[in-house]
C-alpha atoms as a PDB file:
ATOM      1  CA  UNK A   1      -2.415  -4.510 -17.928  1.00  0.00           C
ATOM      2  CA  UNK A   2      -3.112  -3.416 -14.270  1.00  0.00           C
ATOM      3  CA  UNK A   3      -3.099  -5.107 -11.320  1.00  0.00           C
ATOM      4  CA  UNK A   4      -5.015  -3.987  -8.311  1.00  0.00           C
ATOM      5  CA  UNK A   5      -3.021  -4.069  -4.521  1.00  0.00           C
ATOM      6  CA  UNK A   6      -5.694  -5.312  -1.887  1.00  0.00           C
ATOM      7  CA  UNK A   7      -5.645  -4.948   1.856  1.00  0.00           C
ATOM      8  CA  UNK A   8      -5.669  -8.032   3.427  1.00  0.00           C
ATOM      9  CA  UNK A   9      -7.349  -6.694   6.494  1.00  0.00           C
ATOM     10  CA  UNK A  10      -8.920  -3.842   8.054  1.00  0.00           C
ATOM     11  CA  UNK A  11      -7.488  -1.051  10.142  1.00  0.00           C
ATOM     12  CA  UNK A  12      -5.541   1.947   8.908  1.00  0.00           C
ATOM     13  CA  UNK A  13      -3.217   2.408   5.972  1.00  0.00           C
ATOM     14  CA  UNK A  14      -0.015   4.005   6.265  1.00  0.00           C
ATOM     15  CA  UNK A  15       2.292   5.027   3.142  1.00  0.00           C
ATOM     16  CA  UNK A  16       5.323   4.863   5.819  1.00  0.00           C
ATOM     17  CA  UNK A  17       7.302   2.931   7.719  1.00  0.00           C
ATOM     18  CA  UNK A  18       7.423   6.236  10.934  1.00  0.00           C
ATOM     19  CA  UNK A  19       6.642   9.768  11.138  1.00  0.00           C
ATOM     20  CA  UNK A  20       9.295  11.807   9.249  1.00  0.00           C
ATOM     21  CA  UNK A  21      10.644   9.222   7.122  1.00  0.00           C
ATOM     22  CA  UNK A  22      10.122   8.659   3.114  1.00  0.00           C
ATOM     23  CA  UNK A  23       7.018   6.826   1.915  1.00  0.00           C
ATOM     24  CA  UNK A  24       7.567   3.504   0.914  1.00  0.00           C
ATOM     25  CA  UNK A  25       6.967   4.417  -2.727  1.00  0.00           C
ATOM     26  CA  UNK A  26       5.672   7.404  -4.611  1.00  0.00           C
ATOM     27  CA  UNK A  27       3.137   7.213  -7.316  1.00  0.00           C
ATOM     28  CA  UNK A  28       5.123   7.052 -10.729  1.00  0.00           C
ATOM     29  CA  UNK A  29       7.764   4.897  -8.696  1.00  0.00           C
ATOM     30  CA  UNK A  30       8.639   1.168 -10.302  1.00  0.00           C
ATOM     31  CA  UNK A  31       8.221  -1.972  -7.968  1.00  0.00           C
ATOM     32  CA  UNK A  32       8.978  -5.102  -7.711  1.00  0.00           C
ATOM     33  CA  UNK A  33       6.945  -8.063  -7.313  1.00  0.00           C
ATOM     34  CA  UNK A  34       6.956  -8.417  -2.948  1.00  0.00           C
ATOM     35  CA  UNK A  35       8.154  -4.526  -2.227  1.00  0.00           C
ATOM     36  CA  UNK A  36       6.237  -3.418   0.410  1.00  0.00           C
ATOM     37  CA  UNK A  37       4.608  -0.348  -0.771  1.00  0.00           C
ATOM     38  CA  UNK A  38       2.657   0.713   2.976  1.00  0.00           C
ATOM     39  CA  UNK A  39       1.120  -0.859   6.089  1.00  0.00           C
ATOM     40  CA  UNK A  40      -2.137  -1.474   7.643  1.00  0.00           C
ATOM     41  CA  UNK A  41      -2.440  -1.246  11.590  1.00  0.00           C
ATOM     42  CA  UNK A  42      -5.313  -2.814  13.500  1.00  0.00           C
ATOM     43  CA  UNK A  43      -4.724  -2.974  17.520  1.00  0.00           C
ATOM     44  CA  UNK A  44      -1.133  -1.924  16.951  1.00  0.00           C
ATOM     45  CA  UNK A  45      -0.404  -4.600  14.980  1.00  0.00           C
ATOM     46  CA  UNK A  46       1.266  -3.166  11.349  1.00  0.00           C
ATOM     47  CA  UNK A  47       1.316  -5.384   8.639  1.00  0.00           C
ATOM     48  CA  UNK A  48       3.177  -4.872   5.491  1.00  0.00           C
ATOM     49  CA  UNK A  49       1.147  -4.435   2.135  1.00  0.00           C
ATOM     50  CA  UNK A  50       3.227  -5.749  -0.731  1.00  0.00           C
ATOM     51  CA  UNK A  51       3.158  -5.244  -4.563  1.00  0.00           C
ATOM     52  CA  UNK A  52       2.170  -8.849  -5.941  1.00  0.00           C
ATOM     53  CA  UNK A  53       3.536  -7.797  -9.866  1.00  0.00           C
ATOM     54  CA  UNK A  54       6.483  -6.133 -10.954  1.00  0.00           C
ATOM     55  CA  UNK A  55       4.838  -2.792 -12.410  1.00  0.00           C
ATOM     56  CA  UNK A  56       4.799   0.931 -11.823  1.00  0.00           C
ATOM     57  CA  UNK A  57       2.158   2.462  -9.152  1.00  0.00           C
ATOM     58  CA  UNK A  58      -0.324   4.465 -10.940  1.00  0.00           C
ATOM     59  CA  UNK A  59      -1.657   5.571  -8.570  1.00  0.00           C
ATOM     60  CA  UNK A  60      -3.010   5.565  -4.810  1.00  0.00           C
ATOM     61  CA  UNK A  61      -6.726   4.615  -4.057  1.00  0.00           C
ATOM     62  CA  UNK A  62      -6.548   5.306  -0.168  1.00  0.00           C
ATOM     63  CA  UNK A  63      -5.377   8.263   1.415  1.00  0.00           C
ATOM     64  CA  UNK A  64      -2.545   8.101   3.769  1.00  0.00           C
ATOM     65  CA  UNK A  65      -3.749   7.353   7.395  1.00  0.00           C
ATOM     66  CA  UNK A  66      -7.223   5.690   5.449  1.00  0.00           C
ATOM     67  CA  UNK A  67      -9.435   3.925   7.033  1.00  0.00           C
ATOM     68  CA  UNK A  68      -9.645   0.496   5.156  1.00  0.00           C
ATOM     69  CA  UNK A  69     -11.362  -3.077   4.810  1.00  0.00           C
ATOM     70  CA  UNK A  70     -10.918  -6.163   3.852  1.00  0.00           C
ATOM     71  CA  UNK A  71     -10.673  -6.191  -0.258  1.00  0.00           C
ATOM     72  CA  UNK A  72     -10.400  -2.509  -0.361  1.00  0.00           C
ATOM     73  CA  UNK A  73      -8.344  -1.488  -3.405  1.00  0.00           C
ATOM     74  CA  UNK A  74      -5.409   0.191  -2.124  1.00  0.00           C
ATOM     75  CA  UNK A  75      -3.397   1.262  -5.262  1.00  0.00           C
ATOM     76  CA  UNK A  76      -3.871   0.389  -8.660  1.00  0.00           C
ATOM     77  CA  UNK A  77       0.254  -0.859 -10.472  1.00  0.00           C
ATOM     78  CA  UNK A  78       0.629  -1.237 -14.254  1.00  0.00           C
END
């Protein structure tokens, strides 16, 4: 079964925590039910975006540095 990961807000998703370090997770990667897996900024403010199931991430539905909205789908775990 998948789960869908859904930004809470809007404002821009980031897949990591700075510039030039490791993206929270990788597509393939296993997480754990509350890992944060990326961020969303709006007015400086960053926001963590956590996995709400333990799974694996399938896969990525916004691009790194994506504009996104309330209820977008962000990644898709299974």
């Amino acid at each position: 079964m998948s789960h869908q990961i859904i930004s809470p807000l809007p404002g821009i998703f980031y897949r990591k925590p700075g510039p030039g370090k490791d993206p929270y997770v990788n597509e393939g990667d296993t997480v754990s039910a509350g890992q944060t897996i990326g961020l969303v900024e709006i007015m400086k403010q960053f926001s963590e975006v956590r996995a709400e199931f333990d799974g694996v991430l399938e896969s990525f539905e916004i691009e790194d540095f994506g504009v996104v909205n309330p209820g977008d789908v962000i990644a898709v775990t299974s």
